[in-house]
N, C-alpha and C. Protein backbone atom coordinates (compact mmCIF):
# COMPACT_ATOMS: atom_id res chain seq x y z
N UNK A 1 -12.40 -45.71 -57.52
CA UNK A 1 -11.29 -45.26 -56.75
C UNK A 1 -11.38 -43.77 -56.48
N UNK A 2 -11.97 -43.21 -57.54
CA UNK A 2 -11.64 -41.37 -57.52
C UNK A 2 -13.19 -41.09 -56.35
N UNK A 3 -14.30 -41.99 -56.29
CA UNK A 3 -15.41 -41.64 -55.73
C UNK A 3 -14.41 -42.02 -53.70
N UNK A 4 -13.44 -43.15 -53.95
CA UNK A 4 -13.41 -43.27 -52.77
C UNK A 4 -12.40 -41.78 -52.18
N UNK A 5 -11.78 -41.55 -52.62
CA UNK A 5 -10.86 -40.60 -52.67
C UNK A 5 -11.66 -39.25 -51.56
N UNK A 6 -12.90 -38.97 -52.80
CA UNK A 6 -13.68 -37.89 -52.51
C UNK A 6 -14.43 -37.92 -51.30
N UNK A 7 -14.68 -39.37 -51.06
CA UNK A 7 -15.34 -39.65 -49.67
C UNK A 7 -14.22 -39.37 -48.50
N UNK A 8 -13.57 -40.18 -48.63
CA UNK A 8 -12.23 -39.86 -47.46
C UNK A 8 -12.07 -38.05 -47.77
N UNK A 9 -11.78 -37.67 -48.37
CA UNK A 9 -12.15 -36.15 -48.21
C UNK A 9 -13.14 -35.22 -47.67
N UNK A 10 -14.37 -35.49 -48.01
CA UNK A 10 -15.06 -34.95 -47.64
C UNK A 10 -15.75 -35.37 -46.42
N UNK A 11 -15.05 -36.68 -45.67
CA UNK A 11 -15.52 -37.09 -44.32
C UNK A 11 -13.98 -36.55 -43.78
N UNK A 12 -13.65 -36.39 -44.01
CA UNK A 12 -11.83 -35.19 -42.93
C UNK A 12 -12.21 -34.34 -42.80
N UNK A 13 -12.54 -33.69 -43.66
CA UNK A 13 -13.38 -32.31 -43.51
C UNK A 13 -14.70 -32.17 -42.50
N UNK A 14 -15.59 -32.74 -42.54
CA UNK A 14 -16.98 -33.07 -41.54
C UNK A 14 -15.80 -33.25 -40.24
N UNK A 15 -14.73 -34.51 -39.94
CA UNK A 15 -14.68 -34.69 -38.60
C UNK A 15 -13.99 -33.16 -38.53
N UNK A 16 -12.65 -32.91 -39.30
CA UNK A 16 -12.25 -31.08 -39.03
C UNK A 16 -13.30 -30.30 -38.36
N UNK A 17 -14.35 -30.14 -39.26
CA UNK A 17 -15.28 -28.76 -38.95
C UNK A 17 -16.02 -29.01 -37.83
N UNK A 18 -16.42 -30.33 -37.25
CA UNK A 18 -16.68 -30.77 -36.29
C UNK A 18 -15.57 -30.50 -34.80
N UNK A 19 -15.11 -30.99 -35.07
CA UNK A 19 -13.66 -30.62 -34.04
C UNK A 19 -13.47 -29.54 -33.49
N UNK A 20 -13.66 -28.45 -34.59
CA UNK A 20 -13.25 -27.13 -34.79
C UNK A 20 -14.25 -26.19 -33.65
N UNK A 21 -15.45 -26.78 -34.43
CA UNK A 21 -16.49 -25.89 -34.00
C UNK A 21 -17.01 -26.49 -32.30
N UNK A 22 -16.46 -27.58 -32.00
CA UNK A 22 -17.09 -27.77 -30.62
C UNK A 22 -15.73 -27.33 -29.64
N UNK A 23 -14.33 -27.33 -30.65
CA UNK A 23 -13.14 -26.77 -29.86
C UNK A 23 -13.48 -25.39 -28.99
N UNK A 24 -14.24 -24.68 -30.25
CA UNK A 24 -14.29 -22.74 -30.20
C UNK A 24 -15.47 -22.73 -28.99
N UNK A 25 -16.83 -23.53 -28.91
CA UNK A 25 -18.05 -23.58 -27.93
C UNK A 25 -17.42 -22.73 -27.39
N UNK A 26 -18.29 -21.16 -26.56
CA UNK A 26 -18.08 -20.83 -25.68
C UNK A 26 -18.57 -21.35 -24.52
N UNK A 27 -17.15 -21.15 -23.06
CA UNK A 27 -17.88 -21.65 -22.14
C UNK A 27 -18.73 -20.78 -21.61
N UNK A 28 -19.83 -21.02 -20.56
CA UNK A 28 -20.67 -20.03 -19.80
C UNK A 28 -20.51 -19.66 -18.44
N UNK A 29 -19.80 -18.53 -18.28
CA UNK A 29 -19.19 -18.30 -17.15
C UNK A 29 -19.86 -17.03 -16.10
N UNK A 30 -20.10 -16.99 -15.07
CA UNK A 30 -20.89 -15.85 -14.83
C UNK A 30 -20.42 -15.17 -14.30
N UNK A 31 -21.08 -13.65 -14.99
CA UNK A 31 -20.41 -12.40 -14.20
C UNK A 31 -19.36 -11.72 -12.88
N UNK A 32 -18.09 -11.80 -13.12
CA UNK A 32 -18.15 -11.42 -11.68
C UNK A 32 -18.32 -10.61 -11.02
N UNK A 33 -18.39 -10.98 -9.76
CA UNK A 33 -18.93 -9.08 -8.81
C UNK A 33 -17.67 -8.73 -8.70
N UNK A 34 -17.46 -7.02 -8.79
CA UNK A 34 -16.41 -6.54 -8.34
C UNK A 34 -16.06 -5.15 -7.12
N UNK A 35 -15.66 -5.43 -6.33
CA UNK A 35 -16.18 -4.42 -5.69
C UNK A 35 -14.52 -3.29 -5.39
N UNK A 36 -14.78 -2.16 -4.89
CA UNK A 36 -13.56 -1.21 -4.51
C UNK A 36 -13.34 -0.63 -3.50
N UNK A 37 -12.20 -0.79 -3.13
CA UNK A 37 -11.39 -0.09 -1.64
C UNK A 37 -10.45 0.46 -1.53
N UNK A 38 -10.68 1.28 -1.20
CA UNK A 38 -9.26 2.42 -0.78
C UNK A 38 -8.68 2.52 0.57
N UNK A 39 -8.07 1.29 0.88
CA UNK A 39 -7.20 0.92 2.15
C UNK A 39 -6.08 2.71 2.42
N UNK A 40 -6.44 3.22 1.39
CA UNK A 40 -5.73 4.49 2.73
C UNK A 40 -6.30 5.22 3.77
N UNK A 41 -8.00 5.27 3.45
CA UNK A 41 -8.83 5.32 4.29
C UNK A 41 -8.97 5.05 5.20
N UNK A 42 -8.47 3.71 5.70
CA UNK A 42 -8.31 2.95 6.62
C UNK A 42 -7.69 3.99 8.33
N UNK A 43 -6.94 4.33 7.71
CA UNK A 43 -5.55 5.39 8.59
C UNK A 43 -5.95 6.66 8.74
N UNK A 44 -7.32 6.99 8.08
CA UNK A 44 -7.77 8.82 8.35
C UNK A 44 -8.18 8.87 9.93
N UNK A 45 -7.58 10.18 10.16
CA UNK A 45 -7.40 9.98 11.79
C UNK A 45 -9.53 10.23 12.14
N UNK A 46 -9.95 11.01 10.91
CA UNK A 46 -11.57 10.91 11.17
C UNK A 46 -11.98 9.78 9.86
N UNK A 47 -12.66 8.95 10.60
CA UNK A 47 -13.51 8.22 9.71
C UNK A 47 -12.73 6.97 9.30
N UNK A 48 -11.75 6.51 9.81
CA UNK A 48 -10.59 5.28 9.41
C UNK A 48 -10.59 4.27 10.50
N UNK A 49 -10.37 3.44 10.78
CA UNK A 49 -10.40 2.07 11.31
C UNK A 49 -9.57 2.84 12.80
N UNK A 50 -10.42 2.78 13.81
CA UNK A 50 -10.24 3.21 15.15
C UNK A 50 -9.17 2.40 15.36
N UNK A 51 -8.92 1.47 15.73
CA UNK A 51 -8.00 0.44 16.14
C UNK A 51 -6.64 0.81 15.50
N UNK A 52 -6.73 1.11 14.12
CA UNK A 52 -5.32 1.45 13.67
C UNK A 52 -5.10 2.87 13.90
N UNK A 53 -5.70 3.66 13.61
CA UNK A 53 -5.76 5.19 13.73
C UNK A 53 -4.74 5.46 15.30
N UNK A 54 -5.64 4.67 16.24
CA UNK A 54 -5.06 4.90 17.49
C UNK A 54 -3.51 4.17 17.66
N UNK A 55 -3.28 3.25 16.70
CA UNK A 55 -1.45 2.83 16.96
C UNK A 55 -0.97 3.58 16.22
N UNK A 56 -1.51 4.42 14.98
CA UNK A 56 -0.60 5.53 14.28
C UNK A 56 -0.62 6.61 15.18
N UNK A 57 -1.60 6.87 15.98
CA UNK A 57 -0.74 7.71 17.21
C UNK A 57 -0.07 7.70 18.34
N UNK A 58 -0.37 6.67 18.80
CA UNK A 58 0.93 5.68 19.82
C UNK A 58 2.58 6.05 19.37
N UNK A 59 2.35 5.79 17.76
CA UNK A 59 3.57 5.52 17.24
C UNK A 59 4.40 7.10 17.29
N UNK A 60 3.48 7.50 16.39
CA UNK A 60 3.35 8.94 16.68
C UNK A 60 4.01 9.55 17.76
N UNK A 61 3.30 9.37 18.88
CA UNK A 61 3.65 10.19 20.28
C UNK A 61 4.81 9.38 20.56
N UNK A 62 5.33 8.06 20.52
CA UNK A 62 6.54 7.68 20.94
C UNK A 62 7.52 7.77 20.65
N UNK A 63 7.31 8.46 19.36
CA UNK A 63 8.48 8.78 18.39
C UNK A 63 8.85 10.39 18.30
N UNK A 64 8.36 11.19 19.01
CA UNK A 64 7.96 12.42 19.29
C UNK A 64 9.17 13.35 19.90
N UNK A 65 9.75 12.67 20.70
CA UNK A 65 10.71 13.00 21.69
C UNK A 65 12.05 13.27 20.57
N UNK A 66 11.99 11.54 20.11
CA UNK A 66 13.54 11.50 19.02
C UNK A 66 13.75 12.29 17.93
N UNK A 67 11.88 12.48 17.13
CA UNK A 67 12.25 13.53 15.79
C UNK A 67 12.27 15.36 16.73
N UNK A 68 11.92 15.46 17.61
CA UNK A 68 12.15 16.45 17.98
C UNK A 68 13.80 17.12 18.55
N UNK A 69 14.54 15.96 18.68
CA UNK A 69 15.78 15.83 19.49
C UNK A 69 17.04 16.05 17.96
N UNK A 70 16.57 15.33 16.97
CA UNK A 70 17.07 15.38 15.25
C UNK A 70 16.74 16.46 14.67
N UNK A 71 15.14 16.92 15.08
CA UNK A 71 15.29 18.87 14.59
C UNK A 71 16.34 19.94 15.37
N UNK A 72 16.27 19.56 16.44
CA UNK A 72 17.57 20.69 17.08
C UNK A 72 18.93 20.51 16.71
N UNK A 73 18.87 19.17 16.64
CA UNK A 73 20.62 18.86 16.35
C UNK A 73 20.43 19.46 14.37
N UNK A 74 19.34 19.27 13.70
CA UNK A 74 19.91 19.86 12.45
C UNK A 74 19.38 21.02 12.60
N UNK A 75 18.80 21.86 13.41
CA UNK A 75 18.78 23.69 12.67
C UNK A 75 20.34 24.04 14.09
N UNK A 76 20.37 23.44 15.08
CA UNK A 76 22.14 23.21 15.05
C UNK A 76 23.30 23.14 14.17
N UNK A 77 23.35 22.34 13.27
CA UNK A 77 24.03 22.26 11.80
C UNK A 77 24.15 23.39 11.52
N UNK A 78 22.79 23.49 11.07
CA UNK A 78 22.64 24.83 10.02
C UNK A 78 23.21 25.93 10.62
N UNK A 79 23.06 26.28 12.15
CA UNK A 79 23.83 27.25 12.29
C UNK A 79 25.17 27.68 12.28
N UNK A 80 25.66 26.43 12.53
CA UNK A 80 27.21 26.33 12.44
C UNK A 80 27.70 26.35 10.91
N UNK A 81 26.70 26.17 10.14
CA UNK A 81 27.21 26.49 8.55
C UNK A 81 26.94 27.86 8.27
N UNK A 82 26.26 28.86 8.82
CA UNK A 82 26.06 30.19 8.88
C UNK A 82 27.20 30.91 9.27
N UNK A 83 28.05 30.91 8.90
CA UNK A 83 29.25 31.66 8.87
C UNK A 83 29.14 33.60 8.95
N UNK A 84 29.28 34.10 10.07
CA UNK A 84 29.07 35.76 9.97
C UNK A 84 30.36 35.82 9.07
N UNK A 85 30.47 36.86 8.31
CA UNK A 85 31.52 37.37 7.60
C UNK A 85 32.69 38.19 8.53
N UNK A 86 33.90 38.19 8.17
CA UNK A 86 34.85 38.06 8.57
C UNK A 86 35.13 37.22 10.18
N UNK A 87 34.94 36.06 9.77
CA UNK A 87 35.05 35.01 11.08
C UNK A 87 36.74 34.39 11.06
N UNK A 88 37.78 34.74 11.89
CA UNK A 88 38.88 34.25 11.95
C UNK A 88 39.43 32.50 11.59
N UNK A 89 40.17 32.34 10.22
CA UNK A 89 40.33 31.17 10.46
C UNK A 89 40.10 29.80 11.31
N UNK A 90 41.17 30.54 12.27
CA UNK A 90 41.00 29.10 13.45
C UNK A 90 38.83 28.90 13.72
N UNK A 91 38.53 30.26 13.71
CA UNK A 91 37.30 29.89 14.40
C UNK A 91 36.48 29.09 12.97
N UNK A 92 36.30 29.48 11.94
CA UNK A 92 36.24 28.65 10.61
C UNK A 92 36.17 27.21 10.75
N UNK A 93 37.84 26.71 11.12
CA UNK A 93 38.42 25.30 11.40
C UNK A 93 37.10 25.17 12.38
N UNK A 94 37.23 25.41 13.14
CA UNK A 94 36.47 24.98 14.61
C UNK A 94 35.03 24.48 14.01
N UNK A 95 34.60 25.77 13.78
CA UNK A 95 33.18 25.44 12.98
C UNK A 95 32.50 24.11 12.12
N UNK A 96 33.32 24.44 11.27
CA UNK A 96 33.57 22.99 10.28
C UNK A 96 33.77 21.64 10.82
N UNK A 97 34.59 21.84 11.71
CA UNK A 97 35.22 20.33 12.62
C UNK A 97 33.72 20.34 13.30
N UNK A 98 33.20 21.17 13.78
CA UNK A 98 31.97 20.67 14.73
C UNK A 98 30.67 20.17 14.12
N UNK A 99 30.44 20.82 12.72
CA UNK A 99 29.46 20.68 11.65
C UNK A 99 29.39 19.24 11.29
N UNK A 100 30.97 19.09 10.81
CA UNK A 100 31.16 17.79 10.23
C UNK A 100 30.65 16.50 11.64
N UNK A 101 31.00 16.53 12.13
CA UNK A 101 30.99 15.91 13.80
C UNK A 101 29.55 15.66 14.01
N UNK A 102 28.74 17.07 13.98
CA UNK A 102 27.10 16.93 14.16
C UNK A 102 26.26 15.94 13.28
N UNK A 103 26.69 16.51 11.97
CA UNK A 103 26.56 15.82 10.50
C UNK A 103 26.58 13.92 10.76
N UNK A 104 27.42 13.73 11.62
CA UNK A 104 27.80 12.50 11.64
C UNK A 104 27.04 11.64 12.72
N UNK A 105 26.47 12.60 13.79
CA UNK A 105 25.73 12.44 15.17
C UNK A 105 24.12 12.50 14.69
N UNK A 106 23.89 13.42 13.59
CA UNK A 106 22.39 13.32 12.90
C UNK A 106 21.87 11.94 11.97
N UNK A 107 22.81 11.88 11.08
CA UNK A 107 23.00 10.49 10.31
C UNK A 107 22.75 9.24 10.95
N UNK A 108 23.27 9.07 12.62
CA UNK A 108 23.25 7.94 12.67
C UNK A 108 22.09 7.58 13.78
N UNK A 109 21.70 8.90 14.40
CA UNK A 109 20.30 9.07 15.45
C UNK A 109 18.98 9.11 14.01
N UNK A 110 19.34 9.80 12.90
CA UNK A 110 18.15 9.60 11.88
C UNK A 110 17.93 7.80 11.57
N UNK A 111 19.16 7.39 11.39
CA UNK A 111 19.21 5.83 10.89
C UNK A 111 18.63 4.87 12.28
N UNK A 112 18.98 5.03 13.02
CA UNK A 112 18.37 4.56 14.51
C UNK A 112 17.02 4.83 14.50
N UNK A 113 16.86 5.93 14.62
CA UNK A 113 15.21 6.28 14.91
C UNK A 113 14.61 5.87 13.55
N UNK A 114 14.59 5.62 12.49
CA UNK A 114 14.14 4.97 10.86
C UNK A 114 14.21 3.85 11.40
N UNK A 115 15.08 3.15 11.96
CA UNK A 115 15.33 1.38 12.14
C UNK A 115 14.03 1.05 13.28
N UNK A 116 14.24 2.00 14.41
CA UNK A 116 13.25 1.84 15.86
C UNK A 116 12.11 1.81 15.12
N UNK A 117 11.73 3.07 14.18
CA UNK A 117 10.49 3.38 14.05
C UNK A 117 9.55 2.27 13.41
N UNK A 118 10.34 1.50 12.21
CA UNK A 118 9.70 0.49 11.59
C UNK A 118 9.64 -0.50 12.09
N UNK A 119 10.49 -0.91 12.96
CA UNK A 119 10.41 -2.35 14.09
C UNK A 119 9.04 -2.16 14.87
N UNK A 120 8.79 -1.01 15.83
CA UNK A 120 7.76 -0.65 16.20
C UNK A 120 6.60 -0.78 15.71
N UNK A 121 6.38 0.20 13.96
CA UNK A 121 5.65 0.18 13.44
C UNK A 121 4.86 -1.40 13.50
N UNK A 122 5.82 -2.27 12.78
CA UNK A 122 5.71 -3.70 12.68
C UNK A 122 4.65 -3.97 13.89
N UNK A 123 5.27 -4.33 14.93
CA UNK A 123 4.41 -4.19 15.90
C UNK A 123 3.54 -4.00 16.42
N UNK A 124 2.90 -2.71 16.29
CA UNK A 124 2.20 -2.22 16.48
C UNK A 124 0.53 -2.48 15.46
N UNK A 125 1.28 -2.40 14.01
CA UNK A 125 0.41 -2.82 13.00
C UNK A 125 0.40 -4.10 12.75
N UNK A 126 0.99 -4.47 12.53
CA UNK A 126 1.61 -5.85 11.97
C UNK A 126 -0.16 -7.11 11.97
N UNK A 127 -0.45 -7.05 13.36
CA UNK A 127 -1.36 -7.76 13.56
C UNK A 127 -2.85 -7.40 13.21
N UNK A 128 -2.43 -6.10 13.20
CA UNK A 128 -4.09 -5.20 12.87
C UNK A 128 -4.42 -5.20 11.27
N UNK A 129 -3.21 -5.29 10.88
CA UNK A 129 -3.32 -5.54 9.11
C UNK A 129 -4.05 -6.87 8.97
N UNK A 130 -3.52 -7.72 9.86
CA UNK A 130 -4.05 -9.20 8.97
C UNK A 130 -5.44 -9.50 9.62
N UNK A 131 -5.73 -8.41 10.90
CA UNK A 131 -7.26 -8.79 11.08
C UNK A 131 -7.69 -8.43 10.35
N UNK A 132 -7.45 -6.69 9.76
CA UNK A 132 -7.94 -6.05 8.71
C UNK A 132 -8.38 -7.08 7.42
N UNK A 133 -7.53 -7.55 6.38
CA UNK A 133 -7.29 -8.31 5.99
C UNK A 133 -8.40 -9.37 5.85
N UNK A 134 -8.64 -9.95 7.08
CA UNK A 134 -9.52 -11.45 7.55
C UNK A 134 -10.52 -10.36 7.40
N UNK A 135 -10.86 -9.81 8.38
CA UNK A 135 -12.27 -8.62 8.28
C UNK A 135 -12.68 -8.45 7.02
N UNK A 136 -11.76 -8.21 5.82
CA UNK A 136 -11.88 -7.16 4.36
C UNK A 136 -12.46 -9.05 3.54
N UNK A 137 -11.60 -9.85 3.91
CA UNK A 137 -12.26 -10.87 3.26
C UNK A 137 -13.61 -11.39 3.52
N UNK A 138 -13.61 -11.45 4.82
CA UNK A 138 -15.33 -12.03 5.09
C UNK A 138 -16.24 -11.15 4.62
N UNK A 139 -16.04 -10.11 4.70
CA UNK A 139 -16.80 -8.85 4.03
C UNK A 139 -17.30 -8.66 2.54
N UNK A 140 -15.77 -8.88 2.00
CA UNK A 140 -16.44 -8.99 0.32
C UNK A 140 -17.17 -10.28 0.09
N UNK A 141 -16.59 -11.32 1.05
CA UNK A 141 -17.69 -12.47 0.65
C UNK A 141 -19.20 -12.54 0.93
N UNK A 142 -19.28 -12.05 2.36
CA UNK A 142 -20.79 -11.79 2.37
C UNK A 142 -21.71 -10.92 1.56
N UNK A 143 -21.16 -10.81 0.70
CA UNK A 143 -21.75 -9.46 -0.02
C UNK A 143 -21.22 -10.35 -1.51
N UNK A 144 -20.90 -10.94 -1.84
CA UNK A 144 -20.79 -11.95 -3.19
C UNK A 144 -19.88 -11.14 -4.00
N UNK A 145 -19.16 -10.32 -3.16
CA UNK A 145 -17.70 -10.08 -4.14
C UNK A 145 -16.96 -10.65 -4.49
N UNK A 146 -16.62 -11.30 -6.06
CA UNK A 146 -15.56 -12.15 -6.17
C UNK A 146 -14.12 -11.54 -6.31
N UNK A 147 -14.13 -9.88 -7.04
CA UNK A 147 -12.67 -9.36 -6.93
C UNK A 147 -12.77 -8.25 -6.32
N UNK A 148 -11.78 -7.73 -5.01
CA UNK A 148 -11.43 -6.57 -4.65
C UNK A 148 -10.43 -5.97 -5.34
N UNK A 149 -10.73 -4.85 -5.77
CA UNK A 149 -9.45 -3.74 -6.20
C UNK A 149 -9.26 -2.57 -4.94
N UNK A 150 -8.19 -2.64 -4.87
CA UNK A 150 -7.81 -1.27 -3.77
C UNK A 150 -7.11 -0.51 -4.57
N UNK A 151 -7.76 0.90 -4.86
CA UNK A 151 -7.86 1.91 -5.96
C UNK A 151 -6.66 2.45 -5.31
N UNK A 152 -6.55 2.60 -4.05
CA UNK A 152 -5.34 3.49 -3.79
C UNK A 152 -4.34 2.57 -3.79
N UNK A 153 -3.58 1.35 -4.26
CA UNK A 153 -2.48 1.09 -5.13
C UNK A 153 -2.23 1.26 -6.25
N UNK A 154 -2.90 1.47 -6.73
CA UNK A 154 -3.39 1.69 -8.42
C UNK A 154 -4.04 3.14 -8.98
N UNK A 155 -4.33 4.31 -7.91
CA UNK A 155 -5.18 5.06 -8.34
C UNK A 155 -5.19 5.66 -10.19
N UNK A 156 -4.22 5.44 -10.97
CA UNK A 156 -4.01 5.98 -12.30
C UNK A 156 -4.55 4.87 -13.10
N UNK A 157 -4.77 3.51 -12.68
CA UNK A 157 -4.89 2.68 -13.08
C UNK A 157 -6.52 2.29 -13.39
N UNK A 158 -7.58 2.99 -12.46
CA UNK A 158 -8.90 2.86 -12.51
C UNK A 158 -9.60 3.67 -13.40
N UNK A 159 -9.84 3.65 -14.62
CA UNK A 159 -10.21 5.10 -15.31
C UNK A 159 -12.08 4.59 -15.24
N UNK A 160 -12.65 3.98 -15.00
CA UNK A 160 -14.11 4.13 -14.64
C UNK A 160 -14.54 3.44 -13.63
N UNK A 161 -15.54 4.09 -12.62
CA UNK A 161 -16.03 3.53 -11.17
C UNK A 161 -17.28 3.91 -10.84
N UNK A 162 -17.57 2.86 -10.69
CA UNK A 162 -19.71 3.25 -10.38
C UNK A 162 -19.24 2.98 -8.70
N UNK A 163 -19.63 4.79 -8.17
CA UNK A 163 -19.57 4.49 -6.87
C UNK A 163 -20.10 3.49 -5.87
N UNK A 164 -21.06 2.84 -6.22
CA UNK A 164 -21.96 1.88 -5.78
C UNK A 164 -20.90 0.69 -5.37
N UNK A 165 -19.70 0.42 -5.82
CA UNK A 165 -18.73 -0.60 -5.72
C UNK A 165 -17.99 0.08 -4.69
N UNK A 166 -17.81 1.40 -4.36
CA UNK A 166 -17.37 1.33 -3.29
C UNK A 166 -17.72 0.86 -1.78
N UNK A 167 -16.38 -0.10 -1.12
CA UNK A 167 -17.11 -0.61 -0.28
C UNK A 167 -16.76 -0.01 0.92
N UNK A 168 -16.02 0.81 1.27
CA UNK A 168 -14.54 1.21 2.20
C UNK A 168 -15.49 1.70 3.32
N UNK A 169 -16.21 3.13 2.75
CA UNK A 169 -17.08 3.42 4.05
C UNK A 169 -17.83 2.46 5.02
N UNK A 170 -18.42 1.45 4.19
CA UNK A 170 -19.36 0.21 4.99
C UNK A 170 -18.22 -0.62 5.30
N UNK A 171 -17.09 -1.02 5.44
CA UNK A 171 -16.22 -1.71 5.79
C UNK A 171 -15.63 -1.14 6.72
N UNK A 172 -14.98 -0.40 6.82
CA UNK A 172 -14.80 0.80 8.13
C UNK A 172 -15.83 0.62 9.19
N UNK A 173 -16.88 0.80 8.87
CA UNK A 173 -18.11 1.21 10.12
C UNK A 173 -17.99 -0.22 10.48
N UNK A 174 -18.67 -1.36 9.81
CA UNK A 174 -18.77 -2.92 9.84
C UNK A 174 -17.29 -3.53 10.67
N UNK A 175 -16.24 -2.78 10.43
CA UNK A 175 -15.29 -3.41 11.41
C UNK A 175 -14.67 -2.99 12.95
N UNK A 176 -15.13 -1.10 12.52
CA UNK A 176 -15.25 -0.54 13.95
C UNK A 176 -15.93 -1.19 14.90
N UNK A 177 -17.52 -1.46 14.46
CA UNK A 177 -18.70 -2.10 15.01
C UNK A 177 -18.11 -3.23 15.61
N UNK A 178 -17.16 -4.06 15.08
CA UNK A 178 -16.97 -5.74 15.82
C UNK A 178 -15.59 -5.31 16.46
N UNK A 179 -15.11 -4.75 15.85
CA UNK A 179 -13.47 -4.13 16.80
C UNK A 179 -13.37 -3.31 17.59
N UNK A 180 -14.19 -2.63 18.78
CA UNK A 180 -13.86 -1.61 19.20
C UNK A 180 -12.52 -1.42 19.80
């Protein structure tokens, strides 16, 4: 009885250590490629993706008129808050009433032109991102990249980089080349 005991023991143990040790097997997984991009690049008015470069100045110049029209009306403000010393009450009142008034005419041409500008923006980019995008994917694939990092969301986040992974310059040229 005590020999069977020891058998049932020492065969729990064999299937255990068995179990155990084919549980832990490492699997064999291969390396991945990783490559890096700095999508702010993209937008440098030298050396950045022509196609977008040129709607950030579209946007730019169309929007040109309104932030220029919001700088006069606020160094306007400001002057009316420049008070010369000994300025008569009533003219004081006046001042103030007109400040406040401007104040209220800047606020809502700033909030307008912020609302225009990003609707536009949209627009304008909106579609060039997701070629970008399609472009940035076929790219790392032909080249057997399995992960892109874009350093400029993260730049604090990358503390070592073998320039060789950068891909941004050859992605730039490679998409100018098919996008003119």
């Amino acid at each position: 009885m005590k020999f069977a005991k020891l058998l049932s023991i020492v065969t729990a143990a064999l299937i255990l250590t068995t179990l155990d040790t084919s549980a832990q097997a490492p699997v064999q997984t291969a390396p991945a490629k990783v490559g890096i991009i700095y999508s702010e690049a993209f937008s440098r008015p030298t050396g950045g993706i022509t196609r977008l470069v040129t709607a950030l100045r579209t946007l730019e110049t169309e929007f040109k008129p309104k932030r220029d029209e919001i700088t006069q009306l606020v160094s306007r403000f400001e002057t009316l808050q420049q008070v010369p010393p000994g300025t008569p009450a009533a003219q004081l009142a006046t001042r103030r009433e007109q400040a406040e008034t401007l104040q209220i005419e800047i606020r809502r041409k700033q909030e307008d032109a912020r609302t225009a500008y990003a609707r536009r923006m949209a627009a304008l980019t909106n579609p060039l991102r997701v070629s970008i995008f399609s472009a940035l994917e076929a790219y790392a694939k032909q080249r057997g990249i399995d992960v892109l990092i874009d350093v400029s969301k993260f730049p604090d986040g990358v503390l070592l980089l073998n320039q060789n992974a950068d891909l941004t310059a050859g992605f730039i040229r490679d998409f100018n080349s098919k996008n003119p």
